[in-house]
Protein backbone atom coordinates (compact mmCIF):
# COMPACT_ATOMS: atom_id res chain seq x y z
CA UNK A 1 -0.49 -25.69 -16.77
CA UNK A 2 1.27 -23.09 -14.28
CA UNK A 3 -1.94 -24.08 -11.93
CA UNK A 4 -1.06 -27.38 -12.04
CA UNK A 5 2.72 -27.23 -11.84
CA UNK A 6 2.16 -24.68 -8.75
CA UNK A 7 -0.86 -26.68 -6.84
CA UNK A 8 1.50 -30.24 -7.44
CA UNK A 9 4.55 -29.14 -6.03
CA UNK A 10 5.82 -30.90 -3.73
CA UNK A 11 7.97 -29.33 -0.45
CA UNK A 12 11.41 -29.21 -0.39
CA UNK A 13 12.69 -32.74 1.10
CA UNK A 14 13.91 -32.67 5.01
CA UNK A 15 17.48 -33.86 5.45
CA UNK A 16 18.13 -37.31 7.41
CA UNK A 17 17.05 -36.42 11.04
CA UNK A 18 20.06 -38.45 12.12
CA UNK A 19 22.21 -35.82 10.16
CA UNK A 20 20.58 -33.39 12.09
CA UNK A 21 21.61 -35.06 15.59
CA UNK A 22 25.38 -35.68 14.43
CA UNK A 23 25.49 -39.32 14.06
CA UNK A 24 26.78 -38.91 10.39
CA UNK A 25 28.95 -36.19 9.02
CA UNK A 26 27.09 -33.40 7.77
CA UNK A 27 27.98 -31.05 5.00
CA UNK A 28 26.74 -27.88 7.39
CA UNK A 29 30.17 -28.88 9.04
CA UNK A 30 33.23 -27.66 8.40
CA UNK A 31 35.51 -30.21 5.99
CA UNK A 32 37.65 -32.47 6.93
CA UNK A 33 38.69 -34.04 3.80
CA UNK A 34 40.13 -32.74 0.61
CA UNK A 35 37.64 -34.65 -1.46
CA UNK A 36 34.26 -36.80 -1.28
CA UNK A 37 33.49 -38.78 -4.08
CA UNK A 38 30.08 -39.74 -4.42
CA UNK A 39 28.21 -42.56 -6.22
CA UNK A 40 24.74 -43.38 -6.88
CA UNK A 41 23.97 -46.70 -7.42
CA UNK A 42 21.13 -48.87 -8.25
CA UNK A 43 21.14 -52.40 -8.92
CA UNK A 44 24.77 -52.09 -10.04
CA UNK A 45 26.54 -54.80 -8.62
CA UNK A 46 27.94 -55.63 -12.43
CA UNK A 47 28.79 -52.31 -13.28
CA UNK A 48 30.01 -50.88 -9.75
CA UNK A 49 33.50 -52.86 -8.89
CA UNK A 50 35.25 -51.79 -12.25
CA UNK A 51 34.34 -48.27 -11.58
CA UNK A 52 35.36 -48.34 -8.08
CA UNK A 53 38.80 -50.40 -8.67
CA UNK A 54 39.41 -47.65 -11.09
CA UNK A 55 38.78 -44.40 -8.64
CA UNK A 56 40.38 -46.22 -5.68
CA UNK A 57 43.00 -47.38 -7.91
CA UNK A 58 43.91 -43.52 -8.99
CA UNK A 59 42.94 -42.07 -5.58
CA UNK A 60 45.55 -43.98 -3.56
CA UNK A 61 48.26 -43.60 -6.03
CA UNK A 62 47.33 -40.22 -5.44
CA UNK A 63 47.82 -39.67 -2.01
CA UNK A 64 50.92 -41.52 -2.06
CA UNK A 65 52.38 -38.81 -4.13
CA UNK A 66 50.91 -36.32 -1.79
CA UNK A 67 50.06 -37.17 1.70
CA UNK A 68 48.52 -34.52 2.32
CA UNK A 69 45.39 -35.01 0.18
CA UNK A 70 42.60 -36.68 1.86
CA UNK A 71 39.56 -38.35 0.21
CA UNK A 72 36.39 -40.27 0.50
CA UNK A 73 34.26 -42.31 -1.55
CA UNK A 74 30.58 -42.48 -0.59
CA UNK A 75 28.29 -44.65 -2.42
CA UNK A 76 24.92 -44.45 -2.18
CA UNK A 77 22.75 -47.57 -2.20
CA UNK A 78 19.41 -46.51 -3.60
CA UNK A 79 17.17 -49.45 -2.88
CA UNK A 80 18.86 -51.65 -5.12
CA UNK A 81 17.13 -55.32 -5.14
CA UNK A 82 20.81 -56.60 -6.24
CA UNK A 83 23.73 -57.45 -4.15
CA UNK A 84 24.72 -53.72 -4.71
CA UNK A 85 25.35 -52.88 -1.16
CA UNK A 86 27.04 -55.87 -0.07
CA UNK A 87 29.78 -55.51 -3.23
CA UNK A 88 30.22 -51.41 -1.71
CA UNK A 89 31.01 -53.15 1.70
CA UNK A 90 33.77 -55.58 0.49
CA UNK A 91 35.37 -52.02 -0.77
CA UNK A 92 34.83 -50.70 3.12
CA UNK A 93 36.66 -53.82 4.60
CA UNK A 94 39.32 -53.49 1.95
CA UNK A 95 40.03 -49.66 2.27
CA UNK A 96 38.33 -49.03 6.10
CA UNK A 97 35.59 -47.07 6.67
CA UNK A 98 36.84 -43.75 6.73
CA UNK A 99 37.67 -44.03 3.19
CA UNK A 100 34.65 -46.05 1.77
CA UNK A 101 31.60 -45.49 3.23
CA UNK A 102 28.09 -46.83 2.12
CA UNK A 103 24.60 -45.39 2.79
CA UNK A 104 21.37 -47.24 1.89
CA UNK A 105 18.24 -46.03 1.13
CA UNK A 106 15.46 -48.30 2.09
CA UNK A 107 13.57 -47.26 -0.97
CA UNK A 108 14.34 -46.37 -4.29
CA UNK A 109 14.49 -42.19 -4.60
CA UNK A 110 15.93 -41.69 -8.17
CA UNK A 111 19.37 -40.86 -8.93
CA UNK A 112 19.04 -36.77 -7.59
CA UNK A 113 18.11 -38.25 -4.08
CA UNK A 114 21.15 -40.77 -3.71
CA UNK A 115 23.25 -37.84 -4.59
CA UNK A 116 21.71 -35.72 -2.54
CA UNK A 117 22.07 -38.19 0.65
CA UNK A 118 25.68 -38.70 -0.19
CA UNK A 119 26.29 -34.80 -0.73
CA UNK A 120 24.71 -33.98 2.57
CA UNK A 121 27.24 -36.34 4.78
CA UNK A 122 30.49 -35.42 2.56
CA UNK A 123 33.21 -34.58 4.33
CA UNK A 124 35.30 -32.77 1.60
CA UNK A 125 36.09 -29.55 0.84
CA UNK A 126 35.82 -30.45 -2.99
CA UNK A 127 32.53 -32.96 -4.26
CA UNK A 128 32.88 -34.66 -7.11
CA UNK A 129 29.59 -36.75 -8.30
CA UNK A 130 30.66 -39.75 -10.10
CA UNK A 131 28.25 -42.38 -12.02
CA UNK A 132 28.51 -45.78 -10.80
CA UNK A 133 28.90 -47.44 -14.41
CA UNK A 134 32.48 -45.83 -14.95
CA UNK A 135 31.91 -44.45 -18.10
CA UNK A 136 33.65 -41.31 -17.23
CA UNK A 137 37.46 -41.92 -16.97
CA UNK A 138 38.30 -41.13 -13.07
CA UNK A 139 41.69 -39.42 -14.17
CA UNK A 140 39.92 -36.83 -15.62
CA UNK A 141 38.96 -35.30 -12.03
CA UNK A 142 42.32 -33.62 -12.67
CA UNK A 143 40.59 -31.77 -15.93
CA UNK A 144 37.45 -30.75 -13.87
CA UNK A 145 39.51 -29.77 -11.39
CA UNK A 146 41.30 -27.08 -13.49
CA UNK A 147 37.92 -25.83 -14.79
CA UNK A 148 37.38 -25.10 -10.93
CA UNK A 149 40.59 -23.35 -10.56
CA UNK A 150 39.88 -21.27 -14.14
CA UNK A 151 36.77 -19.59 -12.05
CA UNK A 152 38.96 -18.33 -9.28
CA UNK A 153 38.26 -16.57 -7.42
CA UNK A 154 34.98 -17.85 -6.05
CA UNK A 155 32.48 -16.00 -5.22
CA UNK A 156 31.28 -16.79 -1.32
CA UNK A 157 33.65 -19.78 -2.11
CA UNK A 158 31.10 -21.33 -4.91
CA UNK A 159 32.07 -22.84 -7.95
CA UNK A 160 31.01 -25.92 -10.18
CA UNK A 161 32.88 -27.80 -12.76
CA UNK A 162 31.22 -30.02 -15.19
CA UNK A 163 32.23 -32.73 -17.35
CA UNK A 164 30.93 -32.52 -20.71
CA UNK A 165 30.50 -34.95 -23.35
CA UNK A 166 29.40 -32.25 -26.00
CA UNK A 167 32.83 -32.82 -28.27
CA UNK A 168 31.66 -36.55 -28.56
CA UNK A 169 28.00 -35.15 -30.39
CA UNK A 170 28.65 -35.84 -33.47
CA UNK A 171 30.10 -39.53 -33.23
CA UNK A 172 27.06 -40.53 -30.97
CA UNK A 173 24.42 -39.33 -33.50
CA UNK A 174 26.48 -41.76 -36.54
CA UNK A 175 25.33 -44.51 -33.87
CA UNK A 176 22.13 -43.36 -32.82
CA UNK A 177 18.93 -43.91 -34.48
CA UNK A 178 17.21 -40.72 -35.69
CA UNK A 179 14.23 -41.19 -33.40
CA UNK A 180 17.02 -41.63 -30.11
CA UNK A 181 18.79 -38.29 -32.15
CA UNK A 182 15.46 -36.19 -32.43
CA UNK A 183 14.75 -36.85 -28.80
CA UNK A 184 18.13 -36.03 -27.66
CA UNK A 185 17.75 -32.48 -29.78
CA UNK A 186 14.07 -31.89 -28.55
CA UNK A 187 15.45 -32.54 -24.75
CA UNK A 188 18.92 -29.74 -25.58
CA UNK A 189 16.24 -27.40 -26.76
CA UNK A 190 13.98 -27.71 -23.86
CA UNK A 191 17.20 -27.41 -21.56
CA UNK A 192 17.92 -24.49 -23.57
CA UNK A 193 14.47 -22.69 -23.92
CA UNK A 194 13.55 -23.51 -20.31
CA UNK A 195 16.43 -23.44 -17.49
CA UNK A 196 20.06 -23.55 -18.96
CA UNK A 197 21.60 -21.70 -21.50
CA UNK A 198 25.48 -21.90 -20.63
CA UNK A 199 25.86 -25.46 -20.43
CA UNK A 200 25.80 -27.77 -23.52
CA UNK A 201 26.08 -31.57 -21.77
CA UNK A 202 24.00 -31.33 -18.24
CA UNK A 203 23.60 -34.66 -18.10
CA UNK A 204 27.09 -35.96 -17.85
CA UNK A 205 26.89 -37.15 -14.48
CA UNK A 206 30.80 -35.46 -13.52
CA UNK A 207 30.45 -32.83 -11.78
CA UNK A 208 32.64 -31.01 -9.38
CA UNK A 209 31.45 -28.98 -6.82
CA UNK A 210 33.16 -26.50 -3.98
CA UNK A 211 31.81 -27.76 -0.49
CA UNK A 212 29.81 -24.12 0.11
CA UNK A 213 28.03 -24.29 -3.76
CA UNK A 214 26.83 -27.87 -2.81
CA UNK A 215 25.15 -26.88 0.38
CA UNK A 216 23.85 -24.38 -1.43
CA UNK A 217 22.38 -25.88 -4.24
CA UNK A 218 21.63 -29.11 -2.93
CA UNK A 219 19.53 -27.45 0.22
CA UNK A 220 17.29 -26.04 -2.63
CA UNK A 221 16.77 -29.36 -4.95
CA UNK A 222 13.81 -30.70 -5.68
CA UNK A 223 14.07 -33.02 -8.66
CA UNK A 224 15.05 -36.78 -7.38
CA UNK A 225 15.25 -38.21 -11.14
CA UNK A 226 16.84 -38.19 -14.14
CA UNK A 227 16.65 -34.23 -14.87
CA UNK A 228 17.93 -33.10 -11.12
CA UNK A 229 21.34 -32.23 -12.95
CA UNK A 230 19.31 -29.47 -14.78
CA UNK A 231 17.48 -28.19 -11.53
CA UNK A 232 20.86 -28.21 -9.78
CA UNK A 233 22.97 -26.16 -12.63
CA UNK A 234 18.98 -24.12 -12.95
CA UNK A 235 19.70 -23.10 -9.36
CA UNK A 236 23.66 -22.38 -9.48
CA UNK A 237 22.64 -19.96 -12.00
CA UNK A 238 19.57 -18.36 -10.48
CA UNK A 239 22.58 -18.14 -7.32
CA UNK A 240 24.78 -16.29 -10.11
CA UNK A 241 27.65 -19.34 -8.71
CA UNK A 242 30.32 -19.11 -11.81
CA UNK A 243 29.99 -22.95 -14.05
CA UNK A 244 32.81 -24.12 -15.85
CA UNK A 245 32.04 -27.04 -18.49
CA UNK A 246 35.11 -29.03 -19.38
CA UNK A 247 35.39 -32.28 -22.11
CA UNK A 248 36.20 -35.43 -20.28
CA UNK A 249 36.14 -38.96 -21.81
CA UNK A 250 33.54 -41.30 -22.29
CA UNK A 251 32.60 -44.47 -23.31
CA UNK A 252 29.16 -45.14 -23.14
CA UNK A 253 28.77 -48.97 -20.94
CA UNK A 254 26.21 -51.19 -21.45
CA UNK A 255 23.09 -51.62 -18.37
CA UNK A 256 21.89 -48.09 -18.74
CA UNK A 257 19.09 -47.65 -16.07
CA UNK A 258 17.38 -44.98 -18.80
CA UNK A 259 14.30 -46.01 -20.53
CA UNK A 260 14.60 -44.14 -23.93
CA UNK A 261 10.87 -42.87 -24.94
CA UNK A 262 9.89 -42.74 -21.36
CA UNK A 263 12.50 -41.35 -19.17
CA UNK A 264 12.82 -38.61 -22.08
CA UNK A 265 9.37 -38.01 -21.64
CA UNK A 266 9.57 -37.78 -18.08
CA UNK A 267 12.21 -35.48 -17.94
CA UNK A 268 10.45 -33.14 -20.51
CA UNK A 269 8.01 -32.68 -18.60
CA UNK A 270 10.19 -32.18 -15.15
CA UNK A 271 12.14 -29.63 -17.05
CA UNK A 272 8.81 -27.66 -17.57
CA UNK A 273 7.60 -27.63 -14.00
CA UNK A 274 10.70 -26.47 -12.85
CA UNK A 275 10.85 -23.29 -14.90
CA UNK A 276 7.21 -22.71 -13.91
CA UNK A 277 7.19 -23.83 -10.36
CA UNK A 278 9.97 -21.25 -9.93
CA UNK A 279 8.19 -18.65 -12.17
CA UNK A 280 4.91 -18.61 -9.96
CA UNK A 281 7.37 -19.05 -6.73
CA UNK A 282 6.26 -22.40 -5.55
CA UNK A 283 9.69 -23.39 -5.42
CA UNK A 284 11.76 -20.52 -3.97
CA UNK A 285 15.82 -19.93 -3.09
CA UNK A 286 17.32 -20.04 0.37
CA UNK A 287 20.31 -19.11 1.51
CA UNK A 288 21.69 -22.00 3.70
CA UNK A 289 23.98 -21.47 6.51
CA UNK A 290 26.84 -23.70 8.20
CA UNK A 291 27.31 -24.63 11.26
């Protein structure tokens, strides 16, 4: 198995060229925003204007009590086959582009690419990741953001916050069958056993990072599906960057993109490779520098 997880992995994916040239913001660059936002999104055309009402909503009222903060909402178009794009646009026109900006990927890379992709043109010197289905209330940035300050200070200027939906457990399973219930324990324990033993939710899909822990983190991700969020809070740790988890709301919304038995199954097995692909130094740390 550690011969196979070594000879399959794959090379650490190249950043946009274009990033490299300076026709998009890069996150190598020094910020110029107090905060990027960014969403992933396929096929959400449904889901996506309630959760972006909501965050624009908040974020303006926001800045209106303080001028001085700055923001950015990026969402991320991952191939979508829907209209997903062209609803992000309408929120471009109504906002201008230096608030709302949207990127699309020609094909489909999984949720951990479109982050990446948005992550790597942020402007801000905060990044909050933010699914496209709302489920997460947006107020409680404020609540991640205090986790961030309770790590202070940061070491090389690195911390992560992460929503957590770990004080809902026990509701969820009352609603779940016991075969969803037995794979969400099997997938904790492999979480646990394999990569990350701080964190109890790493698949809430809040997270708030400092601008130098997501270069840092992000320049060494490999996973581009559902168990990235594992890789990424794998790697903070291996980087000894300080993770605060914090309880946020949330209410789960119907049009989940996760296929129970399957995209379980695929992320046990992603979770595996990326202990041992680490272990036998296929996949290997590096320090990433800004500009």
């Amino acid at each position: 198995i550690c011969a196979i997880a070594h000879v399959t992995a794959k090379k650490m994916p190249h950043e946009d060229p274009d990033c490299k040239k300076g026709s998009v913001p890069s996150i190598r660059d020094p910020a110029t925003r107090e905060l990027s936002v960014v969403v992933p999104s396929y096929n959400e055309e449904d889901r996506l204007p309630l959760m972006m009402d909501e965050a624009l909503d908040y974020l303006e009222k926001r800045q209106k009590r303080d001028p001085s903060f700055t923001y950015e909402v990026i969402v991320v178009n991952d191939g979508s086959k829907d209209q997903t794009a062209k609803v992000a646009k309408e929120y471009c026109k109504k906002y201008g582009s230096d608030k709302v900006r949207v990127l699309s990927l020609e094909k489909n890379r999984g949720k951990g690419g479109a982050v990446r992709t948005g992550v790597f043109s942020s402007r801000g010197k905060k990044i909050l990741m933010a699914d496209a289905d709302g489920a997460t209330k947006f107020a409680d940035i404020e609540k991640v953001e205090e986790g961030l300050k309770s790590l202070q200070p940061w070491p090389k200027e690195m911390a992560i916050s992460c929503g957590s939906r770990a004080h809902l457990e026990k509701d969820s399973i009352a609603k779940r069958s016991y075969f969803r219930t037995l794979l969400m324990y099997g997938f904790h324990f492999l979480v646990w056993f394999l990569c990350v033993k701080e964190i109890r939710d790493t698949q809430c899909g809040f997270k708030l990072l400092t601008r130098e822990a997501a270069l840092q983190t992000f320049s060494n991700l490999h996973i581009e599906r559902w168990a990235f969020d594992v890789e990424l809070l794998y790697i903070a740790q291996r980087l000894k960057i300080p993770i605060a988890e914090v309880a946020v709301n949330w209410t789960e919304i119907e049009g989940s993109k996760l296929v129970p038995f399957w995209s379980w199954l695929q992320m046990g097995r992603d979770l595996l490779f990326i202990r041992l692909r680490y272990m036998t130094g296929a996949w290997k740390l590096e320090a990433k520098k800004c500009n």
